[in-house]
N, C-alpha and C. Protein backbone atom coordinates (compact mmCIF):
# COMPACT_ATOMS: atom_id res chain seq x y z
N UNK A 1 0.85 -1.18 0.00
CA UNK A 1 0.00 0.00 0.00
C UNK A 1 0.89 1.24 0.00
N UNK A 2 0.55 2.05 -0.70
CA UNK A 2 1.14 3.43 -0.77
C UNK A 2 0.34 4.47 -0.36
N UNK A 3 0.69 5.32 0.67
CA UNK A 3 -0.01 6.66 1.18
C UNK A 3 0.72 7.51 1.28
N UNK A 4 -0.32 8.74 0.16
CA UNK A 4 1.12 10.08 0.23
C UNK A 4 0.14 11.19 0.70
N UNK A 5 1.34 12.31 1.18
CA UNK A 5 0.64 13.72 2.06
C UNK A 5 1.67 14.39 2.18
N UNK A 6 1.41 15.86 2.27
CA UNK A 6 1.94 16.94 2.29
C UNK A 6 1.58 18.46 2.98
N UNK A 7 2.81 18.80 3.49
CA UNK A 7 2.31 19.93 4.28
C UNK A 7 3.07 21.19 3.62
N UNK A 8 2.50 22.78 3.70
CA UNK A 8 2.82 23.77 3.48
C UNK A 8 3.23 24.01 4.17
N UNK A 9 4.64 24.78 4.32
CA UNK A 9 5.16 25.69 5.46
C UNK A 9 6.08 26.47 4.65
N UNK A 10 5.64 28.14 5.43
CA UNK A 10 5.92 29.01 5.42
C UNK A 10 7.31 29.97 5.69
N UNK A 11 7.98 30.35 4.72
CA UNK A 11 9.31 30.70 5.22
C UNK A 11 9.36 31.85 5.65
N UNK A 12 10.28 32.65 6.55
CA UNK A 12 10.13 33.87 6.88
C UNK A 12 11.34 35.18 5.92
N UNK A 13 11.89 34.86 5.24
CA UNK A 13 12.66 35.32 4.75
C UNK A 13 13.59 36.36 5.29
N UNK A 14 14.99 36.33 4.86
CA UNK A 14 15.85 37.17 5.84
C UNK A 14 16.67 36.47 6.70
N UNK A 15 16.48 35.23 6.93
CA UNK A 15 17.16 34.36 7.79
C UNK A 15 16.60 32.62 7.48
N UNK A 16 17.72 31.97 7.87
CA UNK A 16 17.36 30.63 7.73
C UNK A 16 16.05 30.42 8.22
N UNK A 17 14.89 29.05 8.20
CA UNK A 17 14.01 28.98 8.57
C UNK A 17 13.91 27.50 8.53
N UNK A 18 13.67 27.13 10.18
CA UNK A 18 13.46 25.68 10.40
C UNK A 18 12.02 25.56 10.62
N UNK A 19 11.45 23.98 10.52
CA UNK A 19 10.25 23.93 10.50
C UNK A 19 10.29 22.84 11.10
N UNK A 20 9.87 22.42 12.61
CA UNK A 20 9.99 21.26 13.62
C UNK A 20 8.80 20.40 13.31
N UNK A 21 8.63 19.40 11.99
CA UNK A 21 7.53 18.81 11.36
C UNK A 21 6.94 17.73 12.37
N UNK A 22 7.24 17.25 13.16
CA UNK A 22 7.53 15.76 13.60
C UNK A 22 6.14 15.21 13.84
N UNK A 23 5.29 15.83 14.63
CA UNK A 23 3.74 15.59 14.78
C UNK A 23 2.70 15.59 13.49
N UNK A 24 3.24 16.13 12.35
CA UNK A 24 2.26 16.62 11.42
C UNK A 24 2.69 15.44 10.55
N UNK A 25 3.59 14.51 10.48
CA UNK A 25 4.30 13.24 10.34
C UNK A 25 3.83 12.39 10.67
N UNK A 26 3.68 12.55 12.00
CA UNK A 26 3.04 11.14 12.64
C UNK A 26 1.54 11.46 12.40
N UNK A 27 0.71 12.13 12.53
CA UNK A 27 -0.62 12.76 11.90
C UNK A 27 -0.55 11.67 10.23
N UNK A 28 -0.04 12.22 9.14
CA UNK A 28 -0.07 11.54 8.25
C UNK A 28 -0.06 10.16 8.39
N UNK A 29 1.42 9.34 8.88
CA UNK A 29 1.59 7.80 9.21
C UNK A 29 -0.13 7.24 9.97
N UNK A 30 -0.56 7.90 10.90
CA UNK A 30 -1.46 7.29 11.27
C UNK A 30 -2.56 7.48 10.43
N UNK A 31 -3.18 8.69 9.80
CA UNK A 31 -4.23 9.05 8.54
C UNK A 31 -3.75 7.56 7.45
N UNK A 32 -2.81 6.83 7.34
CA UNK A 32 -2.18 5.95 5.93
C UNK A 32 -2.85 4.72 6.86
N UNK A 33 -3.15 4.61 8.15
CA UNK A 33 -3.64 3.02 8.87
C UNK A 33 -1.85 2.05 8.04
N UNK A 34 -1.23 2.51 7.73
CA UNK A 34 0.05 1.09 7.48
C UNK A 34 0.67 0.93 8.65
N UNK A 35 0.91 -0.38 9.09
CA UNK A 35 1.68 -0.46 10.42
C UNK A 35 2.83 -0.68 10.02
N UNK A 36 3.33 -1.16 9.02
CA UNK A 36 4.81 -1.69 8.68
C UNK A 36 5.04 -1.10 7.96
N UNK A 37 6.45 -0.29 6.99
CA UNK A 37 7.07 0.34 6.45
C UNK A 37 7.78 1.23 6.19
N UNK A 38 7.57 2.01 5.47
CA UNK A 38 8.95 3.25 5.94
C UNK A 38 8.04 4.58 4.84
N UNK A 39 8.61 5.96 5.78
CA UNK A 39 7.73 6.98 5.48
C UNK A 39 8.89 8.01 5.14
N UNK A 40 9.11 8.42 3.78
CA UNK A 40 9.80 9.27 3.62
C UNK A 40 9.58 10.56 3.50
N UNK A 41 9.92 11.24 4.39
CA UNK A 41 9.92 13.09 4.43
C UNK A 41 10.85 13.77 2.87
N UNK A 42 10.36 14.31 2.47
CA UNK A 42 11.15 14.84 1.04
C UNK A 42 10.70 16.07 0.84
N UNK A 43 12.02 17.36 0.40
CA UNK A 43 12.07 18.29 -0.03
C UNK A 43 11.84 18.47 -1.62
N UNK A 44 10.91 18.78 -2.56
CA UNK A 44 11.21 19.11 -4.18
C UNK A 44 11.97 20.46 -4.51
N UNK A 45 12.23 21.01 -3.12
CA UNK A 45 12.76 22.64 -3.64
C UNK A 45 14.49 22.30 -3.41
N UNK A 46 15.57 22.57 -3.85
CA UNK A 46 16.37 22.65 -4.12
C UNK A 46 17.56 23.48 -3.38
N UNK A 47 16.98 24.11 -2.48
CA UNK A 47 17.25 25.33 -1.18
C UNK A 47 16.70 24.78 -0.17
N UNK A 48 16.69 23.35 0.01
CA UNK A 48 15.95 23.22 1.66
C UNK A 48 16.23 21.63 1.84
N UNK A 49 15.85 21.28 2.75
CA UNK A 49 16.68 20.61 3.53
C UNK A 49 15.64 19.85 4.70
N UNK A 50 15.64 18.19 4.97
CA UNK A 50 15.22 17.43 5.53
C UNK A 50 16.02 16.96 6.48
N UNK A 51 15.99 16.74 7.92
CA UNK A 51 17.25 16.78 8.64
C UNK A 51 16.38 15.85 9.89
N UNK A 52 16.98 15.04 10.55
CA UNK A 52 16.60 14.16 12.12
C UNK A 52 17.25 14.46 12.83
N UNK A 53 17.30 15.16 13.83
CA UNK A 53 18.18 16.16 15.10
C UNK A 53 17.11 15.77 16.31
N UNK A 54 18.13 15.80 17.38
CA UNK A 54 17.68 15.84 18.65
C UNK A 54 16.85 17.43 19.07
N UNK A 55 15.68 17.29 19.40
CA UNK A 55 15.27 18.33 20.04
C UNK A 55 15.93 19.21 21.07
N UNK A 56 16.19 20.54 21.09
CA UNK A 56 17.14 21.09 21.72
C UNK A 56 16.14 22.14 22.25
N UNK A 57 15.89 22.00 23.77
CA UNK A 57 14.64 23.17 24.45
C UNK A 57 14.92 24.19 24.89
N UNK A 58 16.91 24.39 24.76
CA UNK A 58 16.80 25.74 24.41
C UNK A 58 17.16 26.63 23.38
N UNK A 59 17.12 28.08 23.49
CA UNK A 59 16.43 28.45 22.36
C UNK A 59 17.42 30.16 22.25
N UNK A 60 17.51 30.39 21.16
CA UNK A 60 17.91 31.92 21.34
C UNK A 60 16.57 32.84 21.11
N UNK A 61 17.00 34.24 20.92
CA UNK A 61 16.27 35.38 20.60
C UNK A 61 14.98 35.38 19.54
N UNK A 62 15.95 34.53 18.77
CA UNK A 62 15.22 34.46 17.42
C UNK A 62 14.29 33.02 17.14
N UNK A 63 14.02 32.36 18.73
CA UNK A 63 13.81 31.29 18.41
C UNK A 63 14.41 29.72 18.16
N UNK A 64 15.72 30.03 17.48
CA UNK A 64 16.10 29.07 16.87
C UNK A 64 16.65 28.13 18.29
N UNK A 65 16.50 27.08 17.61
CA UNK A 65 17.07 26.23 19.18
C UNK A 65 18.53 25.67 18.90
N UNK A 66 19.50 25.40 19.81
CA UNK A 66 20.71 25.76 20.22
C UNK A 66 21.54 25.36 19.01
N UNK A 67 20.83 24.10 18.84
CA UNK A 67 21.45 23.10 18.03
C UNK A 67 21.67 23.49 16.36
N UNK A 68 20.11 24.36 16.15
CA UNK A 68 20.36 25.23 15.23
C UNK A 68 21.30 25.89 15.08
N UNK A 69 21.40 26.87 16.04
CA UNK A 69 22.53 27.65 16.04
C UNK A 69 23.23 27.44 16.11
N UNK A 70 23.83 26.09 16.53
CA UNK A 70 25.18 25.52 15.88
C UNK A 70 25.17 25.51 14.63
N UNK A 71 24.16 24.79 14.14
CA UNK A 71 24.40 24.51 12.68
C UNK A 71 24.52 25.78 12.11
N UNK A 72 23.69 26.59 11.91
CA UNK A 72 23.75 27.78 11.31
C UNK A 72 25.55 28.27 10.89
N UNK A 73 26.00 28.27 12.36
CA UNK A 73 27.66 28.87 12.64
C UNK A 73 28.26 27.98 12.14
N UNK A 74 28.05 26.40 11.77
CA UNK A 74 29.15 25.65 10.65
C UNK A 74 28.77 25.81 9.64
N UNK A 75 27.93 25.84 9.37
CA UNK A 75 27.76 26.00 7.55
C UNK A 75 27.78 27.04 7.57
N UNK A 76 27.51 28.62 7.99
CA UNK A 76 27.90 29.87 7.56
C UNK A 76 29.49 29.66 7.24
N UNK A 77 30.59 28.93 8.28
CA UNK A 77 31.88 29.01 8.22
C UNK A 77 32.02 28.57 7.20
N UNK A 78 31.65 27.25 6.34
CA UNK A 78 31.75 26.23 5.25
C UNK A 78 31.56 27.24 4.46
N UNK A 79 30.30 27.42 3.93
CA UNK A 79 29.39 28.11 3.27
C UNK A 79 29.04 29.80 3.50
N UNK A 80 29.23 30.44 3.50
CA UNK A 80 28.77 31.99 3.76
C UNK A 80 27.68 32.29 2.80
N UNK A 81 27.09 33.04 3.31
CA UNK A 81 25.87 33.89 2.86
C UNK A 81 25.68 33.92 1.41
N UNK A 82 25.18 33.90 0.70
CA UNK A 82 25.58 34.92 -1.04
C UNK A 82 25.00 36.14 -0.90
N UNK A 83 26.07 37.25 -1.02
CA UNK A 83 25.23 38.66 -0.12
C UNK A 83 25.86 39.71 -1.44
N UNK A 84 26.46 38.61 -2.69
CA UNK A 84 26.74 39.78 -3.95
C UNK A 84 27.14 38.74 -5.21
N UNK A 85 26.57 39.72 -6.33
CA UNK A 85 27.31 38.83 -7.44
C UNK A 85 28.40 38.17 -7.57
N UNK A 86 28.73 37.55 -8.08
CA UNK A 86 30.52 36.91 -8.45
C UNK A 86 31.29 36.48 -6.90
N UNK A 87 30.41 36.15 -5.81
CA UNK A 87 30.87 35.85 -4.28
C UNK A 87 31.26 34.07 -5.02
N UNK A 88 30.43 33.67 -6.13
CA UNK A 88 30.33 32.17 -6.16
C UNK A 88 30.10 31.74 -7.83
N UNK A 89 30.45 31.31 -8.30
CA UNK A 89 30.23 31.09 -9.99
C UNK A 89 28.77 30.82 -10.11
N UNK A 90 28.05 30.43 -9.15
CA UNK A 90 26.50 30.26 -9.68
C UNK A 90 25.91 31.55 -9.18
N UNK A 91 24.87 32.14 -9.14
CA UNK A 91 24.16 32.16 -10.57
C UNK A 91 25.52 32.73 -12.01
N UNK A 92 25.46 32.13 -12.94
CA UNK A 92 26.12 32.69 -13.97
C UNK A 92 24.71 33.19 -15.10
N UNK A 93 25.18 34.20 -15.87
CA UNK A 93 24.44 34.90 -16.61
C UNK A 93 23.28 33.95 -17.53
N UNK A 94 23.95 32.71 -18.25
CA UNK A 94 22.99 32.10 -18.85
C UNK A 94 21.84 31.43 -17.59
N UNK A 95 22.37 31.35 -16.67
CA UNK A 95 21.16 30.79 -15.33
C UNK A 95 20.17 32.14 -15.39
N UNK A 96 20.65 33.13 -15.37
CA UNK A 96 19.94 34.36 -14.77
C UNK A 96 19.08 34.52 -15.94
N UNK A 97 19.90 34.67 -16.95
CA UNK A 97 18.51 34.92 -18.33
C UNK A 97 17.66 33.65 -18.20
N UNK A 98 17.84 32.71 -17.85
CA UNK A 98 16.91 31.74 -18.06
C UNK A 98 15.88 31.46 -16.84
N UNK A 99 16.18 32.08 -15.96
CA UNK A 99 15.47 32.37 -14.97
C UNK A 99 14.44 33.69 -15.07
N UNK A 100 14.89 34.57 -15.71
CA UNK A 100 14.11 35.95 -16.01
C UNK A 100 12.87 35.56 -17.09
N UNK A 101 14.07 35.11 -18.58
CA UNK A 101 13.12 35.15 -19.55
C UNK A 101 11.99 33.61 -19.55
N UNK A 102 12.71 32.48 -19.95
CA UNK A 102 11.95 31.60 -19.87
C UNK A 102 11.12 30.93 -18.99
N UNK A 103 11.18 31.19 -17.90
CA UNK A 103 10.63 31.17 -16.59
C UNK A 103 9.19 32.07 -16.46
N UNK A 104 9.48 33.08 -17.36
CA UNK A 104 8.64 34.60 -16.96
C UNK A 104 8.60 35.20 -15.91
N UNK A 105 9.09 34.72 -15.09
CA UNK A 105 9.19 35.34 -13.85
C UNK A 105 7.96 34.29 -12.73
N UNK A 106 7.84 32.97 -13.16
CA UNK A 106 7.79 31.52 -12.32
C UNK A 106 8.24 31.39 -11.15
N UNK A 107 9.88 31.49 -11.58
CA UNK A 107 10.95 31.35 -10.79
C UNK A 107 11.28 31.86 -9.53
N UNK A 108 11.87 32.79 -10.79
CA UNK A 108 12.52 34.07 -9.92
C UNK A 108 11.95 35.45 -10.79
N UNK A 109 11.53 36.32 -10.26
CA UNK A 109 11.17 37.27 -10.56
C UNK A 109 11.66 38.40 -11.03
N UNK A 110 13.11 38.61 -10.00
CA UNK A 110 14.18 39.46 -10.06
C UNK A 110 15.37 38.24 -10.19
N UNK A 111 16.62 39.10 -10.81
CA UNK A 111 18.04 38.66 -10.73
C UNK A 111 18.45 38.26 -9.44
N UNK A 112 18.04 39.46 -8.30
CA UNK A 112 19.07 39.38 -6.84
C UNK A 112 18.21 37.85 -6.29
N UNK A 113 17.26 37.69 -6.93
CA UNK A 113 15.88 36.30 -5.92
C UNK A 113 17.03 35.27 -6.07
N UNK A 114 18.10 35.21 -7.47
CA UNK A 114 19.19 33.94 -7.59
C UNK A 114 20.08 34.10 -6.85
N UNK A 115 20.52 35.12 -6.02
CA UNK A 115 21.88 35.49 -5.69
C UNK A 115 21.59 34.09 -4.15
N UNK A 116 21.38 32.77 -4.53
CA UNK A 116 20.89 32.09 -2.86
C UNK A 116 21.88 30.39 -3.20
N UNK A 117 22.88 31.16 -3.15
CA UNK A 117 24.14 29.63 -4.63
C UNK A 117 24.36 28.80 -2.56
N UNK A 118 24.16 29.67 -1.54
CA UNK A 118 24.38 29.35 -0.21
C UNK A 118 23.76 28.39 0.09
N UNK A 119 22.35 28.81 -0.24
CA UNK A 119 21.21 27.71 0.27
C UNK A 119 21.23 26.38 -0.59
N UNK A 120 21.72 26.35 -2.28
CA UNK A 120 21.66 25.63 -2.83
C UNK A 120 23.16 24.68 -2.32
N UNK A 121 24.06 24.75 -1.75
CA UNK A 121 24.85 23.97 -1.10
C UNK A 121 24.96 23.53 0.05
N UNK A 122 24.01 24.07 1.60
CA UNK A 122 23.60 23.76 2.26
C UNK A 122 22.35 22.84 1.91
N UNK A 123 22.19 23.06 1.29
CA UNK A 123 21.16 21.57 0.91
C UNK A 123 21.69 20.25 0.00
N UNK A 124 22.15 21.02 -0.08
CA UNK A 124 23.58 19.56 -1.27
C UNK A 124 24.33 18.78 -0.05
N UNK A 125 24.78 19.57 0.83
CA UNK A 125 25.22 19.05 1.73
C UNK A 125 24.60 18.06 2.81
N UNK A 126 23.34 19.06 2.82
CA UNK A 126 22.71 18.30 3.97
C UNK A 126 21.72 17.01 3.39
N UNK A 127 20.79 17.02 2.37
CA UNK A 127 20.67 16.09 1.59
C UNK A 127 19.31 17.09 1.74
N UNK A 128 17.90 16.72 1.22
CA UNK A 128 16.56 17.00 0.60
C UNK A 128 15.54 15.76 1.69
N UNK A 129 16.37 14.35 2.15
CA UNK A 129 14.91 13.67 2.28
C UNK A 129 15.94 13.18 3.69
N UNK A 130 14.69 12.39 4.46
CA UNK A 130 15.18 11.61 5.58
C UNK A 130 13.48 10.08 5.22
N UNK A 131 14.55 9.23 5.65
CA UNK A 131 13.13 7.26 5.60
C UNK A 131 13.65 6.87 7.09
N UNK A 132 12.18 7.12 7.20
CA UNK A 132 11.92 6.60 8.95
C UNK A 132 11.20 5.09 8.44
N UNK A 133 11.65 4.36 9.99
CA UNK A 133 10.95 2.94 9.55
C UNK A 133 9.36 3.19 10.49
N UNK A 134 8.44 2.46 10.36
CA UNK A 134 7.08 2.52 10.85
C UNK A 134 7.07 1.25 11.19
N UNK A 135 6.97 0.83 12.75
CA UNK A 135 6.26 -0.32 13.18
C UNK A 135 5.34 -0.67 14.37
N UNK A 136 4.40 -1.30 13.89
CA UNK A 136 3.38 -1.39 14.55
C UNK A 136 2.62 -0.24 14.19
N UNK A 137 3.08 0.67 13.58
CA UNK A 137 1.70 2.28 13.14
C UNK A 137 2.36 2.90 13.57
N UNK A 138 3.54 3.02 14.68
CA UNK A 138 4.42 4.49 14.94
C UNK A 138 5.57 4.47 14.11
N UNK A 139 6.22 5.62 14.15
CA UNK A 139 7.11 6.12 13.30
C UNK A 139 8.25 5.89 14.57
N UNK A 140 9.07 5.05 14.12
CA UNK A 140 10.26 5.17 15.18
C UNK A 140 11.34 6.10 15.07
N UNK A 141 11.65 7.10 16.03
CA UNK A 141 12.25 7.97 15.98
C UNK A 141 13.13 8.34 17.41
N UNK A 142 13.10 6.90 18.07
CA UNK A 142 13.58 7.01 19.59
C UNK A 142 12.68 7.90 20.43
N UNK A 143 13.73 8.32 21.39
CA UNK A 143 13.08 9.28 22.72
C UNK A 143 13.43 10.77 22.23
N UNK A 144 13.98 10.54 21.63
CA UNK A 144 14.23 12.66 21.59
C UNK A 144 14.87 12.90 20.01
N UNK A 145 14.17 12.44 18.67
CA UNK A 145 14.72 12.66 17.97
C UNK A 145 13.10 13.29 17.02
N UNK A 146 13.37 14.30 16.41
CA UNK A 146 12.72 14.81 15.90
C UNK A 146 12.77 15.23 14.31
N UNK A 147 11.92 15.65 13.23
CA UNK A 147 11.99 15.88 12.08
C UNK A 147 11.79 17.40 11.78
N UNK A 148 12.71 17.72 11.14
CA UNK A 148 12.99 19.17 10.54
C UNK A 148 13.38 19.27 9.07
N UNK A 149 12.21 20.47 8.49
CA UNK A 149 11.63 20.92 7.53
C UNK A 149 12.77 22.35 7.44
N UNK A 150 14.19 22.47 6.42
CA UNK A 150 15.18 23.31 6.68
C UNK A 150 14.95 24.28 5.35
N UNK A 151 14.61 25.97 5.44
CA UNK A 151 14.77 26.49 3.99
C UNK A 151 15.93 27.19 4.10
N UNK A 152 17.09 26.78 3.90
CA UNK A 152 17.94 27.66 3.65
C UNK A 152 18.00 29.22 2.85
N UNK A 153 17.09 29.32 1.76
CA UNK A 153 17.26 30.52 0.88
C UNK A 153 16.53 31.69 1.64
N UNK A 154 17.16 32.56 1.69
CA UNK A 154 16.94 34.15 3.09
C UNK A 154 16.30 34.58 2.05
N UNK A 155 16.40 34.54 0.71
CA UNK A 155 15.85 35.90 -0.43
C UNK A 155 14.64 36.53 -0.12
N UNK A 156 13.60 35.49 -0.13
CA UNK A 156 12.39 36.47 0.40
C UNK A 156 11.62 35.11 1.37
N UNK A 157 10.26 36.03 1.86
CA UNK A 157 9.49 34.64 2.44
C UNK A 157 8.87 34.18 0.97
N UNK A 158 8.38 32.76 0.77
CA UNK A 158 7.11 32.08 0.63
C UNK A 158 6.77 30.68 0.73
N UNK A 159 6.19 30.50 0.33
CA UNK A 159 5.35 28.87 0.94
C UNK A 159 6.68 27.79 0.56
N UNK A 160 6.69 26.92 1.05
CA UNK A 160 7.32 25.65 0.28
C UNK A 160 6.26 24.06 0.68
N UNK A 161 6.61 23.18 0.17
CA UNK A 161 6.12 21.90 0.30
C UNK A 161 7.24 21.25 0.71
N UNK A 162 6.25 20.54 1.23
CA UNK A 162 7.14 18.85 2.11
C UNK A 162 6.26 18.10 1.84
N UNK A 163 7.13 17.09 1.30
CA UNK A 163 6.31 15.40 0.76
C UNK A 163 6.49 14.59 1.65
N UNK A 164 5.39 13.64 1.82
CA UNK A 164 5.24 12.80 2.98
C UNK A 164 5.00 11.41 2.20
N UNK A 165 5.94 10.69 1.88
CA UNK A 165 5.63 9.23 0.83
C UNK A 165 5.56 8.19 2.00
N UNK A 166 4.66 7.27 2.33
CA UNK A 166 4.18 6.13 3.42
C UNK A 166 4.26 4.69 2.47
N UNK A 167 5.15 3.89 2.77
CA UNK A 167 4.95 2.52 1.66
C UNK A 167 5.44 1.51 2.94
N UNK A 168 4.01 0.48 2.73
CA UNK A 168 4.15 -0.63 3.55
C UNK A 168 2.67 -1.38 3.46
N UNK A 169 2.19 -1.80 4.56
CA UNK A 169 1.09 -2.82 4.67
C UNK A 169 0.45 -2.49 6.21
């Protein structure tokens, strides 16, 4: 049996944006009735990021919880911002026209919406999906491990999707 679902979440733009999915997960797994199999969380956007981290209850200013903010401070070190043209060979000009013209503005709307080559390697890095196993109807995920929904790209806010694929019996 195959059961699929998906949730919208909202980016805030201006700063990284995590999305602590883990309940809206197990919501789906149990909506699918499969007790056995495996449920894959998946990103289609290309700037974001599927990640299994320990819940961390505390928290800075901005929210983010600690662990975040670790991460944030290694991959900024790895990776830095894209905060100007030519910081990184991507976007290159044939990307940008093809983002303007053939796109119509789909895409990206403006030139600076590409300047995000950051987010697209923080997600290379970090990978797009995480496969949890399901048994008995729960999603095993231990005692303190949780699922996070990652948009790396600061350019602006808007919606993204998360795929929820359920395959078992």
């Amino acid at each position: 049996m195959v059961y699929s679902g998906k949730l919208t979440l909202s980016s805030h733009g201006g700063r990284v944006t995590y999305h602590e999915i883990t309940q809206q997960v197990r919501d789906i797994v149990g909506k699918s009735n499969i007790k056995d199999g495996i449920c894959v969380v998946a990103s289609p956007h290309t700037t974001c990021s599927v990640i299994f981290e320990e819940f961390s209850y505390d928290q800075n200013s901005y929210g983010y919880e600690y662990l975040q903010v670790d991460l944030n401070i290694l991959l900024e070190k790895l990776i830095p911002r894209c905060t100007t043209e030519g910081q990184y060979y991507h976007p290159g000009p044939k990307h940008i026209k093809v983002g303007l013209e053939d796109f119509k503005g789909k895409i990206s709307p403006e030139a600076y919406t590409m300047l995000n080559t950051d987010a697209h390697l923080k997600s290379t890095l970090l990978g797009t999906s995480e496969t949890f196993i399901i048994e008995n109807g729960d999603l095993q995920l231990g005692l303190v491990g949780y699922i996070y929904f990652i948009d790396w790209d600061q350019i602006r806010p808007r919606d993204r999707t998360c795929h929820i694929k359920i395959i078992g019996e």
